[in-house]
C-alpha atoms as a PDB file:
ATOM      1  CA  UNK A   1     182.002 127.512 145.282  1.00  0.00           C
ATOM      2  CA  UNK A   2     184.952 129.995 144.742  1.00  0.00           C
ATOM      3  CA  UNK A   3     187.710 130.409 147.629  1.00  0.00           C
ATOM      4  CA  UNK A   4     191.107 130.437 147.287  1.00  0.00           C
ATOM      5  CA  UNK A   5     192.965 132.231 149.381  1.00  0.00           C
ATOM      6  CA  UNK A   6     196.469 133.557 150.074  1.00  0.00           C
ATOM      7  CA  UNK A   7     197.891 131.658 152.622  1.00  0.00           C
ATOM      8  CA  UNK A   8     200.985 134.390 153.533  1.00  0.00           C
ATOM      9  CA  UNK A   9     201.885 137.674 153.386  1.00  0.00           C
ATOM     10  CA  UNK A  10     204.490 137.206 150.246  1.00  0.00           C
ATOM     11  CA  UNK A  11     203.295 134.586 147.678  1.00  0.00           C
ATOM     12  CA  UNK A  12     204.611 133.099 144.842  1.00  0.00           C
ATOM     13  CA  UNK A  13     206.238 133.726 142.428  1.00  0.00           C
ATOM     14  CA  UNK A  14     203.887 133.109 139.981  1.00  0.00           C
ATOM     15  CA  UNK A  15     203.667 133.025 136.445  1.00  0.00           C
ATOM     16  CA  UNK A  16     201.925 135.674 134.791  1.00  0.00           C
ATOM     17  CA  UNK A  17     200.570 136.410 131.253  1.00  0.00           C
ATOM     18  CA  UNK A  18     200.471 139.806 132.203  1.00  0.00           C
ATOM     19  CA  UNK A  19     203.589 140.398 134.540  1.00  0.00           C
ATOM     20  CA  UNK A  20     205.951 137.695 134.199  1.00  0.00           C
ATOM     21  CA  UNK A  21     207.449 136.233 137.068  1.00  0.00           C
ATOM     22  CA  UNK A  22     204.947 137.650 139.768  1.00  0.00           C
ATOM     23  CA  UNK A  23     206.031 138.113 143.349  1.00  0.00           C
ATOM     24  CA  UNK A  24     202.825 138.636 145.578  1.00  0.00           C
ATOM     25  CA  UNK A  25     201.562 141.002 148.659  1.00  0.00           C
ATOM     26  CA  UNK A  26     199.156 140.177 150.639  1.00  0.00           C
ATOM     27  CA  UNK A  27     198.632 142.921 153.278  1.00  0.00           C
ATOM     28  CA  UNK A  28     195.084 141.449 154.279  1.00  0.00           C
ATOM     29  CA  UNK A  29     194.223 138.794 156.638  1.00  0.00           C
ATOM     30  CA  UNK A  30     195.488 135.041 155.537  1.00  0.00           C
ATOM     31  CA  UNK A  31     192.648 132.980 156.890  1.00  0.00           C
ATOM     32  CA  UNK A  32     189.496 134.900 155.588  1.00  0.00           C
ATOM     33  CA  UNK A  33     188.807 137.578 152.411  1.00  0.00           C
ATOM     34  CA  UNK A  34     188.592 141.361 153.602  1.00  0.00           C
ATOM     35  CA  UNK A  35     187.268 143.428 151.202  1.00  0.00           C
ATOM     36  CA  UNK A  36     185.432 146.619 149.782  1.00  0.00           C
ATOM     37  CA  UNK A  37     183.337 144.442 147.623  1.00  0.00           C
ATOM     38  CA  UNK A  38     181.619 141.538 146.918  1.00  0.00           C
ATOM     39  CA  UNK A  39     181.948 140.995 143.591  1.00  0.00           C
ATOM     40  CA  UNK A  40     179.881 137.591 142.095  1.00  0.00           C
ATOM     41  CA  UNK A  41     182.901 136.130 140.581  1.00  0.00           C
ATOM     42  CA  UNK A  42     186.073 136.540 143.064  1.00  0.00           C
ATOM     43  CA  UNK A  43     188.194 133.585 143.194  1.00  0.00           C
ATOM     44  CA  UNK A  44     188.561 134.359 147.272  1.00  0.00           C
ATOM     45  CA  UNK A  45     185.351 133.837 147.613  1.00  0.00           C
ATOM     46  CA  UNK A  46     182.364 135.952 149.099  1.00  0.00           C
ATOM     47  CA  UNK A  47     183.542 138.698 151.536  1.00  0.00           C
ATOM     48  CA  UNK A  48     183.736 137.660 154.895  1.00  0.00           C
ATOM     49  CA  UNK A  49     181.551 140.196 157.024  1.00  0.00           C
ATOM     50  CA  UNK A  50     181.785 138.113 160.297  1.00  0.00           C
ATOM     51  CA  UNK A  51     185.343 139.533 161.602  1.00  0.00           C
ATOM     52  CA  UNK A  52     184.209 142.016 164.744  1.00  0.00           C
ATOM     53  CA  UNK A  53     188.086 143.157 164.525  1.00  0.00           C
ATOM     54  CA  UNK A  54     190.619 142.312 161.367  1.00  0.00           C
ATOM     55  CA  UNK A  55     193.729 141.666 162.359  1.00  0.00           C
ATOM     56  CA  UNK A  56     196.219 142.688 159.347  1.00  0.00           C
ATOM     57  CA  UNK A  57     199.472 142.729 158.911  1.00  0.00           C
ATOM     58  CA  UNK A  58     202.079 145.505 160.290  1.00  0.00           C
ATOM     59  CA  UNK A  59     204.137 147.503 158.047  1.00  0.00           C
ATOM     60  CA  UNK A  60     207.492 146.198 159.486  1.00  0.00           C
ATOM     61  CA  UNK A  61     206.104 142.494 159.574  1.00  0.00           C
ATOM     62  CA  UNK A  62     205.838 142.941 155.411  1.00  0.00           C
ATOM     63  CA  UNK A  63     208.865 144.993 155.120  1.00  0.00           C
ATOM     64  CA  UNK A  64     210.758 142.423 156.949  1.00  0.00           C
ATOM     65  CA  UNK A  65     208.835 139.525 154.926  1.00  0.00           C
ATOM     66  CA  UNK A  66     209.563 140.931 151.649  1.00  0.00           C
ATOM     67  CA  UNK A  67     213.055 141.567 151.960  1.00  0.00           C
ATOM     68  CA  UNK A  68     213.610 137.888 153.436  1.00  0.00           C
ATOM     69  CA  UNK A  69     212.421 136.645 149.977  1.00  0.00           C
ATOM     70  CA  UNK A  70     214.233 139.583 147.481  1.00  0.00           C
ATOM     71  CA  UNK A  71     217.265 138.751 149.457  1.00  0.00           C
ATOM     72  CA  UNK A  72     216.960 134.846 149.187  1.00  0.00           C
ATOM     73  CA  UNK A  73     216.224 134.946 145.467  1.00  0.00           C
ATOM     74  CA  UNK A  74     218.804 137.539 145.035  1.00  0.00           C
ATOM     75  CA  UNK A  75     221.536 135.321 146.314  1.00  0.00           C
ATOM     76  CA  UNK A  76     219.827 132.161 144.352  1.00  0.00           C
ATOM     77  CA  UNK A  77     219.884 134.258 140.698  1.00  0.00           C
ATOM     78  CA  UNK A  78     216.292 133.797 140.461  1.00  0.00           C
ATOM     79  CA  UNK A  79     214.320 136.482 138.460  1.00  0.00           C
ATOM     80  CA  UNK A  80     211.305 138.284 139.596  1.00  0.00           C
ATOM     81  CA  UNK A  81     209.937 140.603 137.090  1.00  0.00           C
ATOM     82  CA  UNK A  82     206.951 142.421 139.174  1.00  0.00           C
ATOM     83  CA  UNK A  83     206.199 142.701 142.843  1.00  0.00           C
ATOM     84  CA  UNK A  84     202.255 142.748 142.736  1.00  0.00           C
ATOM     85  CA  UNK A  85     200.171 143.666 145.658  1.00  0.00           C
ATOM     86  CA  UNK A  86     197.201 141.638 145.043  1.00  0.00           C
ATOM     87  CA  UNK A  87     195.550 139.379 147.689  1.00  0.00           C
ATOM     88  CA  UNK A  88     192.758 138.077 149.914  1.00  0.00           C
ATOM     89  CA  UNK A  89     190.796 140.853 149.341  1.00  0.00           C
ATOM     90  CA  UNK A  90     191.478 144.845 148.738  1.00  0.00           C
ATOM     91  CA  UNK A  91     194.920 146.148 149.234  1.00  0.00           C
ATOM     92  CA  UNK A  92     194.553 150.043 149.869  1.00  0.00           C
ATOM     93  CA  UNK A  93     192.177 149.043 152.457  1.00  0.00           C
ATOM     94  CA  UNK A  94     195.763 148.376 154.778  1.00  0.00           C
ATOM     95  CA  UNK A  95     196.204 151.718 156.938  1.00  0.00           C
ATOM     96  CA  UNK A  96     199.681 152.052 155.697  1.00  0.00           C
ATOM     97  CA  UNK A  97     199.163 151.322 152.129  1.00  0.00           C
ATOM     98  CA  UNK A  98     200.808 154.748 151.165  1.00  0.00           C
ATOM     99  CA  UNK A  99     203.993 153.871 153.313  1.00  0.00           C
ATOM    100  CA  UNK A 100     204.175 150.155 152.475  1.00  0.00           C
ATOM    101  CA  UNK A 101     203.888 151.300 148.661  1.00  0.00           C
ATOM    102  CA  UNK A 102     207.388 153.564 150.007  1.00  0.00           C
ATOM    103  CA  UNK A 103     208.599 150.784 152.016  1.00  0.00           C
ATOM    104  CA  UNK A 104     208.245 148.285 148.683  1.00  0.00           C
ATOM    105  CA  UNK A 105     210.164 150.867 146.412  1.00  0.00           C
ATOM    106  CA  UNK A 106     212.780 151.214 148.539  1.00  0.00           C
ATOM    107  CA  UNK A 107     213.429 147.332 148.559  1.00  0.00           C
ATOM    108  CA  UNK A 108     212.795 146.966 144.703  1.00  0.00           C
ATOM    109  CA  UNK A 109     215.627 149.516 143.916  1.00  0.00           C
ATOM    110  CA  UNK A 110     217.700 147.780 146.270  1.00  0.00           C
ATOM    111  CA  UNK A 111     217.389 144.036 145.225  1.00  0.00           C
ATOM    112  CA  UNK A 112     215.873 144.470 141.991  1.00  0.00           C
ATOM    113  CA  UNK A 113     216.003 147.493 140.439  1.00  0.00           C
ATOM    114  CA  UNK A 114     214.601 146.274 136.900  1.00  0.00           C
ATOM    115  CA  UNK A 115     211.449 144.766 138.246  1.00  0.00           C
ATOM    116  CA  UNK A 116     207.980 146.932 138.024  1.00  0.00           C
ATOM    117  CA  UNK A 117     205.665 147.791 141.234  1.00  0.00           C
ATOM    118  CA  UNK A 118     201.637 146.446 140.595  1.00  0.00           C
ATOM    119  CA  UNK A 119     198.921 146.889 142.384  1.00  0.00           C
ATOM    120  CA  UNK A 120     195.469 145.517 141.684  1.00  0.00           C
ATOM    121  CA  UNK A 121     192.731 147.746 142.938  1.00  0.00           C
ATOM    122  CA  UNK A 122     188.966 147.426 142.960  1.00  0.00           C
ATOM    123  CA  UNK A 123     189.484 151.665 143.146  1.00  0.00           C
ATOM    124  CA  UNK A 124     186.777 151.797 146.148  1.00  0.00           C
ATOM    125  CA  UNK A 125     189.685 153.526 148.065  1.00  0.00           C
ATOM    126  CA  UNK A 126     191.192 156.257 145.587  1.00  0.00           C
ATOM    127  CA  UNK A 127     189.199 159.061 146.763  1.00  0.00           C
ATOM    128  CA  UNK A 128     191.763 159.425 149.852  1.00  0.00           C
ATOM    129  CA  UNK A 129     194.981 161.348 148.595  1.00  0.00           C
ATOM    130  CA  UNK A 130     197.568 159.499 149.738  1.00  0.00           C
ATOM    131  CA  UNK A 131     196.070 156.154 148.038  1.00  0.00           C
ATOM    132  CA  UNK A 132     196.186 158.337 144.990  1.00  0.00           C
ATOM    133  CA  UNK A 133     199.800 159.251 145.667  1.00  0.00           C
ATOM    134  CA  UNK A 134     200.902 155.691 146.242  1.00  0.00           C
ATOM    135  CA  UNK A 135     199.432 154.468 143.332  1.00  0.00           C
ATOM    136  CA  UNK A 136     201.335 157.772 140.933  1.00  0.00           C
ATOM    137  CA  UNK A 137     204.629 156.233 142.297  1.00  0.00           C
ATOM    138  CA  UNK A 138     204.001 152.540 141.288  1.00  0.00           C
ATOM    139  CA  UNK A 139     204.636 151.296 137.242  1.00  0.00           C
ATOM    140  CA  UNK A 140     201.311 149.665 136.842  1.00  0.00           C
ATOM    141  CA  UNK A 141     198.575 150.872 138.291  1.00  0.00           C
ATOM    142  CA  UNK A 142     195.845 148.494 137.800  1.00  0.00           C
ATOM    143  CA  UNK A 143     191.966 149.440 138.693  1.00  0.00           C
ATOM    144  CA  UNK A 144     188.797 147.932 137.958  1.00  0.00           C
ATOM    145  CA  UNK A 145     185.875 149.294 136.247  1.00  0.00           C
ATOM    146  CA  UNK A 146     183.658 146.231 135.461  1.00  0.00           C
ATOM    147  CA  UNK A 147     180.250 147.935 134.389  1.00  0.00           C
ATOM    148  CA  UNK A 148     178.808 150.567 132.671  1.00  0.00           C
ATOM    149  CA  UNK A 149     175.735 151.506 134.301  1.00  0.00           C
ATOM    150  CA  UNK A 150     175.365 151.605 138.311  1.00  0.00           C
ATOM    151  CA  UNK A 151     172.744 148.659 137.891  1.00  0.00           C
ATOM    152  CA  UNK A 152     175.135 145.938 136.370  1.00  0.00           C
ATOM    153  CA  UNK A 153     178.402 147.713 139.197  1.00  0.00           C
ATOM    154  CA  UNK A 154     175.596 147.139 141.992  1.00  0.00           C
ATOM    155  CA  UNK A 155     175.275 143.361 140.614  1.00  0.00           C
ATOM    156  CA  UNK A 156     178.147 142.281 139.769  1.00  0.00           C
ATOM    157  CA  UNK A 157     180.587 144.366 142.753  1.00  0.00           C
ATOM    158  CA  UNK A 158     178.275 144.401 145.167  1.00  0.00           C
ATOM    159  CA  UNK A 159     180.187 147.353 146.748  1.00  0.00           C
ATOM    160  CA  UNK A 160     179.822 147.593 150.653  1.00  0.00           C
ATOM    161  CA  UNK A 161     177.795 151.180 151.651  1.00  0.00           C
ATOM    162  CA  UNK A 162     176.513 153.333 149.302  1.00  0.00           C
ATOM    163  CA  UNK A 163     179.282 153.903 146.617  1.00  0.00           C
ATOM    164  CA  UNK A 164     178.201 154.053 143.495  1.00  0.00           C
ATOM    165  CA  UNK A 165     179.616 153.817 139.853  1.00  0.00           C
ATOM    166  CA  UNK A 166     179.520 157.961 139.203  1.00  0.00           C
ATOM    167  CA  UNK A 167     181.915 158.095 142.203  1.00  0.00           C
ATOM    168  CA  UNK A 168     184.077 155.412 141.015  1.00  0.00           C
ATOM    169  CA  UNK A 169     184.921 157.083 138.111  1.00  0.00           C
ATOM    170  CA  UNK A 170     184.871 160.553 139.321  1.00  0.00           C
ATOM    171  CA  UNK A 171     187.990 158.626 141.528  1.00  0.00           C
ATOM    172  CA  UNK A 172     189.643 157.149 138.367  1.00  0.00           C
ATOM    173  CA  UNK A 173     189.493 160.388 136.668  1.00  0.00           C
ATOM    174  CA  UNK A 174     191.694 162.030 139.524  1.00  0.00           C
ATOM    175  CA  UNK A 175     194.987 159.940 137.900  1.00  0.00           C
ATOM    176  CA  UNK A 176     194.619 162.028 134.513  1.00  0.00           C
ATOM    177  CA  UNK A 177     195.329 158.714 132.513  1.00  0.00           C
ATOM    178  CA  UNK A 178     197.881 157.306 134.707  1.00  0.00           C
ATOM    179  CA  UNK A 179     196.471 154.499 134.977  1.00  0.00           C
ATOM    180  CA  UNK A 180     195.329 150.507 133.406  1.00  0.00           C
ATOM    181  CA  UNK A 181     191.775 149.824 133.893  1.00  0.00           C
ATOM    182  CA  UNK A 182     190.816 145.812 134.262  1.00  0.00           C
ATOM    183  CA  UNK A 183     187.157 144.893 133.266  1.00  0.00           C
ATOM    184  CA  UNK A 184     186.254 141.213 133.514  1.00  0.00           C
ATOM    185  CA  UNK A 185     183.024 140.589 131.639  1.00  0.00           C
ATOM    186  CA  UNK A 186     180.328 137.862 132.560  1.00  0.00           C
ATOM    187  CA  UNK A 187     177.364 136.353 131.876  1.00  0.00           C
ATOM    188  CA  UNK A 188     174.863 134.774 134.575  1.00  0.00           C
ATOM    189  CA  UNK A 189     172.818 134.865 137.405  1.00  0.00           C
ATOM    190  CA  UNK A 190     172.671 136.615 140.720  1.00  0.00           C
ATOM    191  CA  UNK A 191     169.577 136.171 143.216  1.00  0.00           C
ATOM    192  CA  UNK A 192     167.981 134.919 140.053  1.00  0.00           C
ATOM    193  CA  UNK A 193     168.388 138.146 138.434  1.00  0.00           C
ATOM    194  CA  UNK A 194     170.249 138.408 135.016  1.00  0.00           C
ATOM    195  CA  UNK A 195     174.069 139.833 135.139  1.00  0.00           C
ATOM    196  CA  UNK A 196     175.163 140.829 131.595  1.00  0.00           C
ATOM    197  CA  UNK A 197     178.010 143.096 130.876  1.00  0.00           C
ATOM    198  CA  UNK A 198     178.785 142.073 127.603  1.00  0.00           C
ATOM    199  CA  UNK A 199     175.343 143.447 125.806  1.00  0.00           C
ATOM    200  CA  UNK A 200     175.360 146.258 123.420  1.00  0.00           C
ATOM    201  CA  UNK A 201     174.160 148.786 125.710  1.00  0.00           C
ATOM    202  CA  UNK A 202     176.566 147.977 128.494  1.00  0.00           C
ATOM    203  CA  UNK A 203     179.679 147.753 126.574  1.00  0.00           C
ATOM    204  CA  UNK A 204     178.362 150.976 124.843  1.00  0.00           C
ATOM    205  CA  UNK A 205     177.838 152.771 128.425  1.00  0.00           C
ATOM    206  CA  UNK A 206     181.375 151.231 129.633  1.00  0.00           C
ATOM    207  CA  UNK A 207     183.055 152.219 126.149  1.00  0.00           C
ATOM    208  CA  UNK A 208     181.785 155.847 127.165  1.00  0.00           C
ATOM    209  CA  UNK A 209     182.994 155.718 130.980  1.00  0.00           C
ATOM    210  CA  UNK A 210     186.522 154.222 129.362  1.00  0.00           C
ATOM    211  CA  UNK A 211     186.472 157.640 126.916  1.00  0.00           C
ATOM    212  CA  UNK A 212     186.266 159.945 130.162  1.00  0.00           C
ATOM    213  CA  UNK A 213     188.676 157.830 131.697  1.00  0.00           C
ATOM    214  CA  UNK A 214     191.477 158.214 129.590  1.00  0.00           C
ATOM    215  CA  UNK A 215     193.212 155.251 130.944  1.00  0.00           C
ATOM    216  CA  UNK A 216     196.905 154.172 129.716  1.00  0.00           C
ATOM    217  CA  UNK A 217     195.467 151.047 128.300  1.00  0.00           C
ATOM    218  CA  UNK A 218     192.165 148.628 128.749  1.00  0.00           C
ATOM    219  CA  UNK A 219     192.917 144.682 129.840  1.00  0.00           C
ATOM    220  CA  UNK A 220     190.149 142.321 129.068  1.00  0.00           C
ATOM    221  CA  UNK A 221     189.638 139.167 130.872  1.00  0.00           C
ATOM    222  CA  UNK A 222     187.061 136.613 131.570  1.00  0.00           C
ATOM    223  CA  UNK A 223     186.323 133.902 134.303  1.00  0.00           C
ATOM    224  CA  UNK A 224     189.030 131.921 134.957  1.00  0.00           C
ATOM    225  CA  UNK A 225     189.032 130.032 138.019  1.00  0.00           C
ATOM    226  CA  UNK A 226     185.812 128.687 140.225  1.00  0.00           C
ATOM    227  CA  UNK A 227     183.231 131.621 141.273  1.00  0.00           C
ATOM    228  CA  UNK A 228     181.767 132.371 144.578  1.00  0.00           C
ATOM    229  CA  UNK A 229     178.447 132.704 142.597  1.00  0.00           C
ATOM    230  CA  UNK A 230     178.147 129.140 140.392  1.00  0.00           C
ATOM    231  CA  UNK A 231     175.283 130.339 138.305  1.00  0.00           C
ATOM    232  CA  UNK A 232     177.751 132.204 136.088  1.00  0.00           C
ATOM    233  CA  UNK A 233     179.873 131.346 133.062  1.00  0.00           C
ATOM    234  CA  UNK A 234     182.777 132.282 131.384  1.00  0.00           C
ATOM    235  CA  UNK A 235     182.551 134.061 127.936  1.00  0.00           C
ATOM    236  CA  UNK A 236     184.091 132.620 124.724  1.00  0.00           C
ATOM    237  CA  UNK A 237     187.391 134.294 123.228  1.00  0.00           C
ATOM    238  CA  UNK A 238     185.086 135.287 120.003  1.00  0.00           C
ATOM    239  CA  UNK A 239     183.220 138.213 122.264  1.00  0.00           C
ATOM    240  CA  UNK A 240     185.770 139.090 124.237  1.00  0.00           C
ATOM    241  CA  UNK A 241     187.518 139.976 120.861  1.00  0.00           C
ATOM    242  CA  UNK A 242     184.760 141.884 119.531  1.00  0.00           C
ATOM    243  CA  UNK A 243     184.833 143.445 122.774  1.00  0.00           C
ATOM    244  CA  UNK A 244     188.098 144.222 122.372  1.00  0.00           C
ATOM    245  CA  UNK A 245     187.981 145.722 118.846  1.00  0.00           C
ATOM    246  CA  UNK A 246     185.650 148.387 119.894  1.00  0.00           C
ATOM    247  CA  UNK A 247     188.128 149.838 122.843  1.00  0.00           C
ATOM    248  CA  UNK A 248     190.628 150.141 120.013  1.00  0.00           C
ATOM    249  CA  UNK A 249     188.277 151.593 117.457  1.00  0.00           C
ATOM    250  CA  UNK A 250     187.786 154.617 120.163  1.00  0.00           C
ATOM    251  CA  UNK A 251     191.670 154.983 120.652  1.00  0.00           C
ATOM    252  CA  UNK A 252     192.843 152.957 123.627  1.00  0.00           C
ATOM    253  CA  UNK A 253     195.765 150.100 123.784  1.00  0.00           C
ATOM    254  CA  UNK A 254     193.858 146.816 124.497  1.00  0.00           C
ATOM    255  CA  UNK A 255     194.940 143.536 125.882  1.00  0.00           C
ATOM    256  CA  UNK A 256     192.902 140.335 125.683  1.00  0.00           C
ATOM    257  CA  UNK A 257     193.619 137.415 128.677  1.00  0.00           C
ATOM    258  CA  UNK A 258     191.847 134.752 128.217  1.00  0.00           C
END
């Protein structure tokens, strides 16, 4: 059973495919996953709904965190090519997302001007304006759209209350193309009920949803580390390919991580 978690508020470096040497944020709880979903194939595991009161971080606690470590591998000569707010969990969900977004600019410019601002978002959140300005101001703005139809979002994200995939991308439309959407595709199980995004009708209903989207560019991924849910399975590079070749038949930069 899937659960890794962050055990501090700055992780890392790691290194990325995607971002190269990949300082992380973790505004959320260390000890437990907070999030807006429950999606069957997090690596942190299933969302932990037993937490009366979560306790997060403070804004000066991770400004003061995050310039300890720009400043120590400033002084060492060691690189860092992205600052990525990533996780235990969904970031914007942090009351002062907007002002730690400000906060983390203001420290990148200082220490290391040439590295890029990420943030990985399950875009739950992006329907309040200032999450909306936040994200404008950073260089990659990664959200997730991992279904076409609201049947296989229900599945697979298992959103908490009743948002639903219309309103998802109602919220992804507001960035007029500013924006990288992430899809990981599956295959599997779930309460004994088949999860499939990779069919011909889903990817056809997702390729559609991409189309109103607009997005910057489309990144492809599968599985790759141990599931919450262990009645799914990673797809092979061959459909994730194919996959991929249709986003760029309809006019959209692709990337493939497998």
């Amino acid at each position: 059973m899937g659960g890794f978690l962050f055990d501090d508020i700055i992780f890392g470096p790691v290194k990325s495919r995607r971002l190269g040497v990949s300082l992380g944020v973790n505004l959320l709880p260390t000890d437990y996953k907070f999030c807006s979903f429950n999606c069957i194939y997090c690596e942190c595991g299933w969302t932990d709904e037993s937490h009366k009161k979560v306790v997060l971080p403070s804004r000066n606690d991770i400004q003061e965190r995050l310039e300890s470590v720009l400043t120590l591998r400033k002084e060492n000569q060691l690189p860092i090519d992205s600052i990525t707010f990533a996780g235990n969990g969904e970031p914007t969900l942090h009351p002062d997302f907007a002002e730690i977004i400000e906060d983390t600019i203001q420290l990148r410019n200082l220490y290391f001007p040439e590295a890029i601002i990420t943030v990985l978002s399950n875009a739950s959140i992006i329907h309040n304006s200032k999450i909306i300005g936040a994200l404008l101001k950073v260089d990659k703005n990664i959200l997730k759209l991992d279904a076409g139809t609201e049947a296989t979002f229900q599945a697979i994200n298992q959103p908490k209350g009743n948002l639903k995939l219309h309103q998802v991308v109602d919220y992804l439309k507001k960035f007029e193309g500013k924006l990288i959407i992430q899809t990981l595709f599956v295959q599997g199980f779930n309460q004994h009920k088949g999860i499939n995004n990779t069919n011909e009708e889903e990817v056809n209903a997702w390729l559609k949803l991409v189309q109103e989207i607009q997005p910057e560019s489309v990144i492809l991924y599968p599985i790759e580390r141990e599931t919450p849910e262990n009645t799914i399975h990673k797809i092979d590079i061959q459909m994730l390919n194919s996959i991929a070749e249709k986003v760029q038949e309809i006019g959209f930069k692709t990337e493939v991580f497998y």
